[in-house]
C-alpha atoms as a PDB file:
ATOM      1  CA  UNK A   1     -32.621   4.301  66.936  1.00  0.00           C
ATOM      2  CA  UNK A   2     -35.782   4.901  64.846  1.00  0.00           C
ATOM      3  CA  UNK A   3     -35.756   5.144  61.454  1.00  0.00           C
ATOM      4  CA  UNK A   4     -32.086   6.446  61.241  1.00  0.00           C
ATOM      5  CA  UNK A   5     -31.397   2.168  61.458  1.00  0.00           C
ATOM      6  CA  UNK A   6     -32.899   2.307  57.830  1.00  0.00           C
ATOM      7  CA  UNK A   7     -30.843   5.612  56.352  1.00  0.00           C
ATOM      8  CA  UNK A   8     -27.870   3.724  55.294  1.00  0.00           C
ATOM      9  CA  UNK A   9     -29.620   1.665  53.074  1.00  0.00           C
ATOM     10  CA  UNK A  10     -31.197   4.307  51.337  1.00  0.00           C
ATOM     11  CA  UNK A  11     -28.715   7.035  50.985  1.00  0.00           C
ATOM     12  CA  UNK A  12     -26.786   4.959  48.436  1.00  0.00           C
ATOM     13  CA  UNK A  13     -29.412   6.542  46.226  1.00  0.00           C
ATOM     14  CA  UNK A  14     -26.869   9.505  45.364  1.00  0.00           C
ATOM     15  CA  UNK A  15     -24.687   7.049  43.665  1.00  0.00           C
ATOM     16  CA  UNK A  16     -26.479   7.942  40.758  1.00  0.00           C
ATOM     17  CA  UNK A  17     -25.618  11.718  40.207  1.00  0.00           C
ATOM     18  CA  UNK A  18     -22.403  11.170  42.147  1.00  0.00           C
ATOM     19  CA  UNK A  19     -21.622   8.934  39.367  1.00  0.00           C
ATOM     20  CA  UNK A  20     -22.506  10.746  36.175  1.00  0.00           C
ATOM     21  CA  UNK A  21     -21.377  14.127  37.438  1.00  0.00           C
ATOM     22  CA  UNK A  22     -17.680  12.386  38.609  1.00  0.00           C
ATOM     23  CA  UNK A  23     -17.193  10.547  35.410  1.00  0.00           C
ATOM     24  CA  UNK A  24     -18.027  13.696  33.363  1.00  0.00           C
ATOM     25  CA  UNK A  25     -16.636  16.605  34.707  1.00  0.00           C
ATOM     26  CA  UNK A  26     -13.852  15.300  37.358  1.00  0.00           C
ATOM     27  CA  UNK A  27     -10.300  14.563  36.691  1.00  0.00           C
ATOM     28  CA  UNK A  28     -10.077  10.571  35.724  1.00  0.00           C
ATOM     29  CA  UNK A  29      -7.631   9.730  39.034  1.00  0.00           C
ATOM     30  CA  UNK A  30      -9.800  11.874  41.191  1.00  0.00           C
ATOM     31  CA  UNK A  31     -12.865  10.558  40.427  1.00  0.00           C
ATOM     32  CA  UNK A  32     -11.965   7.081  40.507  1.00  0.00           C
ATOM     33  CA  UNK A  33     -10.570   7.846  43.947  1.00  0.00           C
ATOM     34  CA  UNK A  34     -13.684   9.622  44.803  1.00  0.00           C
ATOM     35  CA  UNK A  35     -16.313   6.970  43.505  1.00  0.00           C
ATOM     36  CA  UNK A  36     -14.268   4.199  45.215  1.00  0.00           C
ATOM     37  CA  UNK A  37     -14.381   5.919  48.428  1.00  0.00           C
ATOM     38  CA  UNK A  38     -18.171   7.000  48.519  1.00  0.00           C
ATOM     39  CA  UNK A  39     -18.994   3.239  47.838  1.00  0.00           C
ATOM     40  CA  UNK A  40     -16.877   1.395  49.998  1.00  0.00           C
ATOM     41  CA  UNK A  41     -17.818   4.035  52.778  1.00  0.00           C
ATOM     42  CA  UNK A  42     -21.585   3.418  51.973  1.00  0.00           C
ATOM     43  CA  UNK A  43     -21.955   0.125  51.549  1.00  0.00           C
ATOM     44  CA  UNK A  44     -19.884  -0.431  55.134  1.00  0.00           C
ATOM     45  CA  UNK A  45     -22.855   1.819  56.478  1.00  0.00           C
ATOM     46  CA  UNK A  46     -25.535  -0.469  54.956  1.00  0.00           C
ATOM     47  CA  UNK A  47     -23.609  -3.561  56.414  1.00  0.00           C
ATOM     48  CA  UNK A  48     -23.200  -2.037  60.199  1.00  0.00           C
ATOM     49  CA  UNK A  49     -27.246  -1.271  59.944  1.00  0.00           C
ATOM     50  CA  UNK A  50     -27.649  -4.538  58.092  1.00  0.00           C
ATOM     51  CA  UNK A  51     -26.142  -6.551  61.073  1.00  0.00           C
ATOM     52  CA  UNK A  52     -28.091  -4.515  63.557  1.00  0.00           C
ATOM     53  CA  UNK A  53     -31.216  -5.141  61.757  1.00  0.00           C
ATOM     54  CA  UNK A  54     -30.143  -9.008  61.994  1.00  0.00           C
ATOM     55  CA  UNK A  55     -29.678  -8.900  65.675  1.00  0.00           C
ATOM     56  CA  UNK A  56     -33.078  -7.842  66.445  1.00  0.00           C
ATOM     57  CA  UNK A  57     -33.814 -10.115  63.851  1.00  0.00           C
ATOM     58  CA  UNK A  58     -32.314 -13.317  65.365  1.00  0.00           C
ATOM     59  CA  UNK A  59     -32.830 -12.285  68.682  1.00  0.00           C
ATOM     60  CA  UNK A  60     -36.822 -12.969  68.215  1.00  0.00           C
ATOM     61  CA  UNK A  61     -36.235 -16.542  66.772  1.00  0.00           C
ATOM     62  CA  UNK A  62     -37.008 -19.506  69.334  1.00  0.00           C
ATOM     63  CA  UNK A  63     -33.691 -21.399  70.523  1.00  0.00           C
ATOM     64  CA  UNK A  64     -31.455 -18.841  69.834  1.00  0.00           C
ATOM     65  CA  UNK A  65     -28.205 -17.951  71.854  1.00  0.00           C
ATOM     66  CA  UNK A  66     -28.801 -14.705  72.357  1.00  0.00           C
ATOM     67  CA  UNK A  67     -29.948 -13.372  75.961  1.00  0.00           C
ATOM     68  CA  UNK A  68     -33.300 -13.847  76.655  1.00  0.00           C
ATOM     69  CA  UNK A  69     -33.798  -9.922  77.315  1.00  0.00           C
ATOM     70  CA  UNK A  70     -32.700  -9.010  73.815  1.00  0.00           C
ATOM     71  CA  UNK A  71     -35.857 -10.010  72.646  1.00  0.00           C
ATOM     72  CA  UNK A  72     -37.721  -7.944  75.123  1.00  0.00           C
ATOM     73  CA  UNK A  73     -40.785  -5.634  73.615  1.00  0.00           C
ATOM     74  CA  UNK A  74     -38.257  -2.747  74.661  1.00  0.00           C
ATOM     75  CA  UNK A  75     -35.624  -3.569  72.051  1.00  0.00           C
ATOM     76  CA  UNK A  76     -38.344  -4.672  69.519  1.00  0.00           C
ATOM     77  CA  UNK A  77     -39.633  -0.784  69.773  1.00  0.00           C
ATOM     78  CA  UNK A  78     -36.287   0.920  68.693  1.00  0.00           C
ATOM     79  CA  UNK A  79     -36.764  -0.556  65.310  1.00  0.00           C
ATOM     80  CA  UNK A  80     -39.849   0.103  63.220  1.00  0.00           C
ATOM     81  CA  UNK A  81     -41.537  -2.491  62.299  1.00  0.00           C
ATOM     82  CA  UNK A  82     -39.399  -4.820  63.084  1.00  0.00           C
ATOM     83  CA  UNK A  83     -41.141  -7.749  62.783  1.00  0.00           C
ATOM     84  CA  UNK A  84     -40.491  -7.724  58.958  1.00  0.00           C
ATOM     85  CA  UNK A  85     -36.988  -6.147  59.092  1.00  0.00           C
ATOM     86  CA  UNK A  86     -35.972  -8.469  61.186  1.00  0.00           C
ATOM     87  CA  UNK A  87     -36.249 -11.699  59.621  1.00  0.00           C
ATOM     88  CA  UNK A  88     -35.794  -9.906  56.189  1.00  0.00           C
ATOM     89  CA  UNK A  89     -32.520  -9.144  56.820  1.00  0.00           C
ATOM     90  CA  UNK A  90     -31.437 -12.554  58.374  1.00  0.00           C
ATOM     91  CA  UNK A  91     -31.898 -13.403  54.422  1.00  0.00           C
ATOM     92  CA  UNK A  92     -30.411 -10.271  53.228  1.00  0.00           C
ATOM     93  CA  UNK A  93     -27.348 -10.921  54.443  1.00  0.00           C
ATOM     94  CA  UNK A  94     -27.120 -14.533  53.488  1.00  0.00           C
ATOM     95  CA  UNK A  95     -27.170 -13.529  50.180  1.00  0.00           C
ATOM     96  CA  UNK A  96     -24.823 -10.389  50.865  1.00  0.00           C
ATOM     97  CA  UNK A  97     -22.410 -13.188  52.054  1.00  0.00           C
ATOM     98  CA  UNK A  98     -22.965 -15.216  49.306  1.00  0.00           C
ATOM     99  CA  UNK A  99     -22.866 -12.436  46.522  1.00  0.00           C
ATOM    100  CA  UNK A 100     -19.376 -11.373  48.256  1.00  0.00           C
ATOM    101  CA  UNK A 101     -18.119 -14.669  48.112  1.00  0.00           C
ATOM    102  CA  UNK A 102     -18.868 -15.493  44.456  1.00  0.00           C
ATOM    103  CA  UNK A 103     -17.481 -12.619  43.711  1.00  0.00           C
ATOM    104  CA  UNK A 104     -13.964 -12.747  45.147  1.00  0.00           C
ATOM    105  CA  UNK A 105     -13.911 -16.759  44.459  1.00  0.00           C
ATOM    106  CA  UNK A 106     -14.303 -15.304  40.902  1.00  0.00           C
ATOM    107  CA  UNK A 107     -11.611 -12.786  40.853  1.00  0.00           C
ATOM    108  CA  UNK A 108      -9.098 -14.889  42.483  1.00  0.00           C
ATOM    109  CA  UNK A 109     -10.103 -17.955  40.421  1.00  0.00           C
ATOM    110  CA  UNK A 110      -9.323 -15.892  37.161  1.00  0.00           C
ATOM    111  CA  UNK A 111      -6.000 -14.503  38.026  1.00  0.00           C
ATOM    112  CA  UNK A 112      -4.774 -18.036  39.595  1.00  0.00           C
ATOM    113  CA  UNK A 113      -5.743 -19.466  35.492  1.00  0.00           C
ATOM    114  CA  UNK A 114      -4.061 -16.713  34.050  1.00  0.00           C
ATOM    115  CA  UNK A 115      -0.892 -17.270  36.030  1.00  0.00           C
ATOM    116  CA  UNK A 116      -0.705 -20.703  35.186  1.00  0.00           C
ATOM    117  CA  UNK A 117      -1.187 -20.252  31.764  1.00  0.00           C
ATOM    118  CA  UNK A 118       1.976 -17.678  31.737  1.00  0.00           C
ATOM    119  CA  UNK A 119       4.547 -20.774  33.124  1.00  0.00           C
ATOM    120  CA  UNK A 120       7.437 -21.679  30.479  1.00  0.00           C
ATOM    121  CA  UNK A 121       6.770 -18.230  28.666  1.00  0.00           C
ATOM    122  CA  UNK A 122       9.680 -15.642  28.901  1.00  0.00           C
ATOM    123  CA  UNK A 123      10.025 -13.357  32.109  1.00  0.00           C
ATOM    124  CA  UNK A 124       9.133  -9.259  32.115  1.00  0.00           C
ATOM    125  CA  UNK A 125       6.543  -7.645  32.856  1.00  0.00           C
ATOM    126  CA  UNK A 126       4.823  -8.304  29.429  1.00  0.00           C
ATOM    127  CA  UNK A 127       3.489 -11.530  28.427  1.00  0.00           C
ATOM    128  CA  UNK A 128       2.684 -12.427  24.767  1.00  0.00           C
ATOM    129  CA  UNK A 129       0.508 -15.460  24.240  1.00  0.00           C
ATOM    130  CA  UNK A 130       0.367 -17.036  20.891  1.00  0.00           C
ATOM    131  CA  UNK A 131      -3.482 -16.900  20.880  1.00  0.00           C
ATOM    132  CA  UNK A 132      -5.659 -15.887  17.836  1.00  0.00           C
ATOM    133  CA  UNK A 133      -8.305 -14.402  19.933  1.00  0.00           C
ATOM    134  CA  UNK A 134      -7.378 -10.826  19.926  1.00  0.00           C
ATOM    135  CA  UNK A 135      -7.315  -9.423  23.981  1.00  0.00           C
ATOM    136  CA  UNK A 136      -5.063  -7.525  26.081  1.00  0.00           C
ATOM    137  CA  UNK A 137      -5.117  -6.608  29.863  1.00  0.00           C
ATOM    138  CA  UNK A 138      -3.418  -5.548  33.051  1.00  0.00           C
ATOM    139  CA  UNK A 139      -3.234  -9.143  35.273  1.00  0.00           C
ATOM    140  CA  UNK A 140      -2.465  -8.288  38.770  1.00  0.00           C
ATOM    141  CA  UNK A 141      -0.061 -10.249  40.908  1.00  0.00           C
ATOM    142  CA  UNK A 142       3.402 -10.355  42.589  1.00  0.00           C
ATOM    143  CA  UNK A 143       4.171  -9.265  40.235  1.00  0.00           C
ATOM    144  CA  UNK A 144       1.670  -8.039  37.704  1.00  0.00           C
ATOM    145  CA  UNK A 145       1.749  -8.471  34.157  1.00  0.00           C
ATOM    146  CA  UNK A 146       0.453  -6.941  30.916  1.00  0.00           C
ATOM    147  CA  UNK A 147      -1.016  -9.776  29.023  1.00  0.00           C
ATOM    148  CA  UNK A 148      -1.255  -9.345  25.205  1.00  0.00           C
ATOM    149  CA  UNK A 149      -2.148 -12.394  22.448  1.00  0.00           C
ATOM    150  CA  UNK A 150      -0.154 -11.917  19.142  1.00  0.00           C
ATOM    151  CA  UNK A 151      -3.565 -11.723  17.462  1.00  0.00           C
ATOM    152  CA  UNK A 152      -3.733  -7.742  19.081  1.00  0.00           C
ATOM    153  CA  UNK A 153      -0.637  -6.968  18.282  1.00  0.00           C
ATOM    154  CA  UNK A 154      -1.125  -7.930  14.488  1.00  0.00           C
ATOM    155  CA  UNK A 155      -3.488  -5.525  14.400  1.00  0.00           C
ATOM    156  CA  UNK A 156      -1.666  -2.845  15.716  1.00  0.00           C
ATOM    157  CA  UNK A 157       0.954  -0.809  14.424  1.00  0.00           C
ATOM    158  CA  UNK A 158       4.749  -0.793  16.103  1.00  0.00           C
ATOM    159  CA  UNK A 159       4.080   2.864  17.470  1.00  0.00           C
ATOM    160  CA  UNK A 160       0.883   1.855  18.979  1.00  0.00           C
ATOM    161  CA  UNK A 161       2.498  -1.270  20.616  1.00  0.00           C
ATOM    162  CA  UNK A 162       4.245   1.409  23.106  1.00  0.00           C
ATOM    163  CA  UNK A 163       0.876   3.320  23.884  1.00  0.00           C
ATOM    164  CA  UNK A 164      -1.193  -0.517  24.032  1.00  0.00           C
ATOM    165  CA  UNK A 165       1.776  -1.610  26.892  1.00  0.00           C
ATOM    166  CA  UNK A 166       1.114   1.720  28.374  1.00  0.00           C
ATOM    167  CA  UNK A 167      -2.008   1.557  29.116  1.00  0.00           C
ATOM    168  CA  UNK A 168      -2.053  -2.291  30.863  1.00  0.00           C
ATOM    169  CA  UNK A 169       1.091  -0.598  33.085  1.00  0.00           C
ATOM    170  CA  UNK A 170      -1.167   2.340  34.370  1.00  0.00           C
ATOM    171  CA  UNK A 171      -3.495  -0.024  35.410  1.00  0.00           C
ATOM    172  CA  UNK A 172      -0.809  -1.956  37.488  1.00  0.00           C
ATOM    173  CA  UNK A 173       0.720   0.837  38.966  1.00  0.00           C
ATOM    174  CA  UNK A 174      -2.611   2.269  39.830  1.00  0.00           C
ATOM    175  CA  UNK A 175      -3.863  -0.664  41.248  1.00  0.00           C
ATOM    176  CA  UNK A 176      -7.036   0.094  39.257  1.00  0.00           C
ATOM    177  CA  UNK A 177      -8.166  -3.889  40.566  1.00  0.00           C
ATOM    178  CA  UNK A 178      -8.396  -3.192  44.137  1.00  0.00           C
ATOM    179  CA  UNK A 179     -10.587  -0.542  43.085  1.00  0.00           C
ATOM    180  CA  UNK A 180     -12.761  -2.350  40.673  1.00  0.00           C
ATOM    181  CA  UNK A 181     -13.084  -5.404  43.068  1.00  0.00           C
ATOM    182  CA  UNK A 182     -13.801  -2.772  46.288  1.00  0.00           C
ATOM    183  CA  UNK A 183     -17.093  -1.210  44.479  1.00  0.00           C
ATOM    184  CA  UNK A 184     -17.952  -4.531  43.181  1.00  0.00           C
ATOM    185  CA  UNK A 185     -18.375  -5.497  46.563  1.00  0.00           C
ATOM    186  CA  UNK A 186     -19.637  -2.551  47.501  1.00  0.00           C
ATOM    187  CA  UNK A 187     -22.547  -3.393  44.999  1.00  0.00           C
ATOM    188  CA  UNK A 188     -22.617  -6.857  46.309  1.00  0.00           C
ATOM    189  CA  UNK A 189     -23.892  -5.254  49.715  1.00  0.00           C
ATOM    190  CA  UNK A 190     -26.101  -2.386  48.657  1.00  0.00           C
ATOM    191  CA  UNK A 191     -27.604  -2.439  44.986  1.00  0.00           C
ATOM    192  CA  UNK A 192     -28.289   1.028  44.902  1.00  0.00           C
ATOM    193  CA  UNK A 193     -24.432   1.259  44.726  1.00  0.00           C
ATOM    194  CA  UNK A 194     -23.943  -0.645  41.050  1.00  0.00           C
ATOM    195  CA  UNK A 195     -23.895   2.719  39.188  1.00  0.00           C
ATOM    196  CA  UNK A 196     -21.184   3.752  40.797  1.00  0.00           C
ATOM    197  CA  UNK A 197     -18.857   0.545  39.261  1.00  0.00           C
ATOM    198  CA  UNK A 198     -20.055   1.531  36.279  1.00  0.00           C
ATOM    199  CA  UNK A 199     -18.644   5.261  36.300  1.00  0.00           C
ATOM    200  CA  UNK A 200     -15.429   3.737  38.180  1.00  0.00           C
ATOM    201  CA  UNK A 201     -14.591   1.012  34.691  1.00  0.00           C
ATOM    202  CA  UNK A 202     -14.913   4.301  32.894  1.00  0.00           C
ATOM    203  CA  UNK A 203     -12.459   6.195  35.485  1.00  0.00           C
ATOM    204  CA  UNK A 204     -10.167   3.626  35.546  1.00  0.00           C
ATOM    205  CA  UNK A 205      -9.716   3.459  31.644  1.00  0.00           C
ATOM    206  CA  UNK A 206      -9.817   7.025  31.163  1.00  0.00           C
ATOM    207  CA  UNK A 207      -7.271   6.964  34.041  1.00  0.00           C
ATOM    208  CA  UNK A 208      -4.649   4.795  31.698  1.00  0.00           C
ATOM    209  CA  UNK A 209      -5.326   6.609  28.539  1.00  0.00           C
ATOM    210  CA  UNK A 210      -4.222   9.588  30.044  1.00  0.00           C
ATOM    211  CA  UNK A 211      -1.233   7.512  31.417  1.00  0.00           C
ATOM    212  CA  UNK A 212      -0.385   5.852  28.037  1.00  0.00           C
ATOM    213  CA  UNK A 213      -0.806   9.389  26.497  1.00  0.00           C
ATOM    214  CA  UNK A 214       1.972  11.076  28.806  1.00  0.00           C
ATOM    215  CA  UNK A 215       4.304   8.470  28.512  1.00  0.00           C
ATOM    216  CA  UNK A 216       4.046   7.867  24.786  1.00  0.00           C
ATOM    217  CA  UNK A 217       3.334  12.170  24.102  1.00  0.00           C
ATOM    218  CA  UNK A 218       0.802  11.786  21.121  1.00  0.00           C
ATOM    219  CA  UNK A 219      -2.736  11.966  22.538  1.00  0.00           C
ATOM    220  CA  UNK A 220      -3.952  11.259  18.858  1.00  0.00           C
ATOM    221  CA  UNK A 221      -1.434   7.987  18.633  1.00  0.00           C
ATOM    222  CA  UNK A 222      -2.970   6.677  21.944  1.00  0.00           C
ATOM    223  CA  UNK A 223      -6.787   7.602  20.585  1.00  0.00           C
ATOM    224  CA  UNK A 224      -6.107   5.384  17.419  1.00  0.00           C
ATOM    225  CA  UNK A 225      -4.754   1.926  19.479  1.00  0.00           C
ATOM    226  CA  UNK A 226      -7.246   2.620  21.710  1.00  0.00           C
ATOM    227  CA  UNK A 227      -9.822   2.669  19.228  1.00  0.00           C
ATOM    228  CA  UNK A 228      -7.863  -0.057  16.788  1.00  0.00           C
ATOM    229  CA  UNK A 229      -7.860  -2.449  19.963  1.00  0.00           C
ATOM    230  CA  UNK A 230     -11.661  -1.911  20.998  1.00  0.00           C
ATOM    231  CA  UNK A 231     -12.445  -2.668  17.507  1.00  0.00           C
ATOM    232  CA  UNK A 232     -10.796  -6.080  17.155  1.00  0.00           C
ATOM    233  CA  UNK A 233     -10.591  -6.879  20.704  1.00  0.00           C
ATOM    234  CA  UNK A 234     -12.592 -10.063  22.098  1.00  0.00           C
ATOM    235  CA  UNK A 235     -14.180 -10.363  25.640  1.00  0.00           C
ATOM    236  CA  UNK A 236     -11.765 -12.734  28.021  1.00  0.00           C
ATOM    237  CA  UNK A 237     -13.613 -15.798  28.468  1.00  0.00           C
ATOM    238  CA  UNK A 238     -14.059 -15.771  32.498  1.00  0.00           C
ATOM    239  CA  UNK A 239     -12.353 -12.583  32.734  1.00  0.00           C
ATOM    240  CA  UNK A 240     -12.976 -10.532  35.882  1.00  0.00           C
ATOM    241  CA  UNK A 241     -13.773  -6.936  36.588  1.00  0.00           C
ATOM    242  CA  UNK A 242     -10.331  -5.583  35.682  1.00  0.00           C
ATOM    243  CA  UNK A 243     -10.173  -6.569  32.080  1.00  0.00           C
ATOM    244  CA  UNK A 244     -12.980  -4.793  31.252  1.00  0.00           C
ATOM    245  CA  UNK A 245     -12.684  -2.182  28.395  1.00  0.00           C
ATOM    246  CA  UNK A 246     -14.770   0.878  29.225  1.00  0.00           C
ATOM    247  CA  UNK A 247     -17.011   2.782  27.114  1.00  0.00           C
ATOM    248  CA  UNK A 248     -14.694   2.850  24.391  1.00  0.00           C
ATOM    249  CA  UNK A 249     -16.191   5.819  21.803  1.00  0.00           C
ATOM    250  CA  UNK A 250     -16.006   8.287  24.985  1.00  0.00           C
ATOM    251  CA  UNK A 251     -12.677   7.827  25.977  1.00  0.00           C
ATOM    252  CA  UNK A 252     -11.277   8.236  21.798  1.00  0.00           C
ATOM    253  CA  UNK A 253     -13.415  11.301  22.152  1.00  0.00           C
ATOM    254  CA  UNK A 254     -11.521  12.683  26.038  1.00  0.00           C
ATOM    255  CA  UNK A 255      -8.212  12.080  24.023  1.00  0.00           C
ATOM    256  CA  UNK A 256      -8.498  13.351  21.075  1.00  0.00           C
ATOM    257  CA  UNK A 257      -9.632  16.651  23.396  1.00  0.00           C
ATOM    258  CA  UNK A 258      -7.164  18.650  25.684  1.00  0.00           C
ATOM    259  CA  UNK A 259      -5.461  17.532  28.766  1.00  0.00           C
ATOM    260  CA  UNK A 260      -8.201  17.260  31.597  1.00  0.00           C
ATOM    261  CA  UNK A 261      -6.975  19.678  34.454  1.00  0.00           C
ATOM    262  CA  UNK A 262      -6.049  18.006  37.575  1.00  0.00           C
ATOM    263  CA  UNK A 263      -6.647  20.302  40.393  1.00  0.00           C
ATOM    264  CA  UNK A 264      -7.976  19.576  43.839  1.00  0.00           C
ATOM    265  CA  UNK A 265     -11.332  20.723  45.343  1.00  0.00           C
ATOM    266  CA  UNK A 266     -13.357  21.797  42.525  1.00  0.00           C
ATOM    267  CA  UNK A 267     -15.455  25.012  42.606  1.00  0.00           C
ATOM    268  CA  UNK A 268     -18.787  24.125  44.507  1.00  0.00           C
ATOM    269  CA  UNK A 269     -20.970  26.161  41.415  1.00  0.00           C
ATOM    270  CA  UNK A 270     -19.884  23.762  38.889  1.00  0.00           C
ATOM    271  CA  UNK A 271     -20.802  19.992  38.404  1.00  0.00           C
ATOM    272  CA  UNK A 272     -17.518  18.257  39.488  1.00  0.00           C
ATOM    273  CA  UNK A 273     -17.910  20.519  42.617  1.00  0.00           C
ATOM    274  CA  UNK A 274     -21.664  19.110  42.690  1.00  0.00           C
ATOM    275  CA  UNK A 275     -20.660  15.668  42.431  1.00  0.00           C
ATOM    276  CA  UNK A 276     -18.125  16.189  45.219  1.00  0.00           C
ATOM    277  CA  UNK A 277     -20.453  17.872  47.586  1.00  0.00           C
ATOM    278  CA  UNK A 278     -23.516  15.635  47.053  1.00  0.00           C
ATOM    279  CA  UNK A 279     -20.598  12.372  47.870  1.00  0.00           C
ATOM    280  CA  UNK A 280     -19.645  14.463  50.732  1.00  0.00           C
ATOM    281  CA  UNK A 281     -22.860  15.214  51.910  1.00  0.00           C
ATOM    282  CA  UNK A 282     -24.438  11.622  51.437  1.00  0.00           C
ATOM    283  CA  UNK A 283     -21.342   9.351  52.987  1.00  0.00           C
ATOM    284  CA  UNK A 284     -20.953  11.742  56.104  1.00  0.00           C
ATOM    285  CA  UNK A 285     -25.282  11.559  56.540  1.00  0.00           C
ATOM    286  CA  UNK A 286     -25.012   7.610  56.002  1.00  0.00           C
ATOM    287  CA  UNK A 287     -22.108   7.107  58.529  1.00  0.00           C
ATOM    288  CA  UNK A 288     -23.810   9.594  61.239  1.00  0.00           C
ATOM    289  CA  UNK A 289     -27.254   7.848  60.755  1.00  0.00           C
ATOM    290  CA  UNK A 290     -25.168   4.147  61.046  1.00  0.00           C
ATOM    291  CA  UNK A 291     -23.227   5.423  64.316  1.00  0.00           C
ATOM    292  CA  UNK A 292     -26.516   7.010  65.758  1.00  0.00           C
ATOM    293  CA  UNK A 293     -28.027   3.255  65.414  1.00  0.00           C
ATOM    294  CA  UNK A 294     -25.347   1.292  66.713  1.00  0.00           C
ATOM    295  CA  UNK A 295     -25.172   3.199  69.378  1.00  0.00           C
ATOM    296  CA  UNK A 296     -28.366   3.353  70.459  1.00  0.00           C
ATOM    297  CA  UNK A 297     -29.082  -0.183  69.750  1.00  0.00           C
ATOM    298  CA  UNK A 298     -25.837  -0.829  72.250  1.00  0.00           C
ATOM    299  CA  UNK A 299     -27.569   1.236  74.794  1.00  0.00           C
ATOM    300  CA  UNK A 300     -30.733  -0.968  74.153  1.00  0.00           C
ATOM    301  CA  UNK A 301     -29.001  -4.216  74.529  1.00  0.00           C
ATOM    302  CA  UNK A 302     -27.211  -3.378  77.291  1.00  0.00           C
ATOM    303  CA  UNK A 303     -30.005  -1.954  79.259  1.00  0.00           C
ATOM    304  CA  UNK A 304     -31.639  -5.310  78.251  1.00  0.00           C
ATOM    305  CA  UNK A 305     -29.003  -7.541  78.986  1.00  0.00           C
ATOM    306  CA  UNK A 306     -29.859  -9.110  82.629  1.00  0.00           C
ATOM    307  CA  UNK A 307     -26.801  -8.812  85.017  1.00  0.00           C
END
């Protein structure tokens, strides 16, 4: 197993360029797609080595369940030094667990109070509270809703009403939560992987304002309620990774530019074909190096196992 057990947990050190090159140069959908992927691919790479690491780990502690040959100067030499990484990750993933678990009790917690604060107010699929905090965003359920306070739409011009309601619908139809909540965890196991939810909030938005700007057909009209709701909108007290506003100067600046081509593959000698080769490159390394170490820690175990 060597030092391939300890791979995984490194390679999620591309997330960086994956992230800026994606964001910049790749198609909004795509690269949300893309950045989602890469970290939820990574992260289950540093969990499967994380959990080997923790059986070697545990196996050493006095008492434990575990067979008594797991813990056998054979197993202890397919992982270097593994004395330290051992009992280090026993507390790594405690507070992997617990990092996880905050942060779906969090998410869930947020759209269970919105819900219940939408009872006695008209159906559809747009929700107006008469709130004078100015906010609007995409609330996921069965089924979702936009969620709008009549202190946004104040501010807004009739015209840009239709690109505002736009916008929260691409989110729901994308699903852009599941995303945002799958590299949030992703982060939750591996650091190294925050960038990359980062560059996917930007994605996502970019992802609706392109949305909001086909359906309404005035790619200026959607710039100015995007920019007229950043400017008066208020954080959501509580509010969870999906009502998040982006980087909100950039994306008045991607659509007040042309359409950004959608096409598949990119080129490999320009920087969206960069970002998509250095993603390809570093999830297929991680998951080799993660298989390679289970495996032969398997092998291990079982040799060590007594009949």
């Amino acid at each position: 197993m060597g030092v391939f057990v300890y791979l995984p947990l490194v390679l999620p050190l591309t997330a960086l360029p994956i992230a800026r090159l994606a964001e910049q140069h790749l198609h909004p959908r795509r690269a949300a797609r893309l950045l989602t992927t890469v970290a939820v691919i990574l992260a289950s790479c540093s969990l499967v080595c994380l959990g080997l690491l923790v059986v070697v780990g545990t196996a050493q502690l006095p008492g434990n369940p575990l067979p008594d040959g797991w813990s056998d100067a054979e197993v202890r030499e397919a992982v270097p030094h593994d004395a330290f990484a051992g009992k280090a990750s026993i507390l790594a993933l405690v507070v992997v667990t617990a990092a996880c678990g905050f942060t779906v009790h969090r998410h869930y917690r947020f759209r269970a109070r919105a819900h219940r604060a939408l009872a006695g107010l008209p159906g559809g699929d747009v929700a107006v509270l008469p709130d004078e905090v100015p906010y609007a965003y995409a609330l996921p359920g069965s089924p979702g809703r936009v969620m709008v306070s009549t202190a946004l739409l104040a501010c807004l011009e009739p015209a840009e009403h239709r690109a505002l309601f736009a916008h929260e619908r691409a989110h729901l139809a994308g699903r852009h939560h599941r995303l945002l909540l799958a590299t949030r965890l992703a982060g939750c196991v591996n650091p190294l992987l925050w960038p990359l939810l980062g560059a996917l909030v930007y994605s996502t938005e970019r992802w609706a304002d392109e949305e909001a700007a086909r359906v309404t057909g005035d790619r200026r009209l959607t710039a100015r309620a995007v920019g007229k709701a950043a400017l008066v909108s208020r954080p959501v007290p509580g509010g969870a990774a999906f009502a998040a506003a982006g980087p909100v100067p950039r994306r008045v600046a991607a659509l007040l530019g042309p359409v950004p081509p959608d096409r598949g593959w990119p080129p490999a000698l320009t920087p969206a074909g960069v970002a998509a080769l250095v993603a390809a490159a570093g999830t297929t390394v991680s998951a080799l190096s993660a298989l390679n170490a289970a495996v032969a820690l398997f092998l291990v175990l079982e040799a060590a196992t007594p009949l």
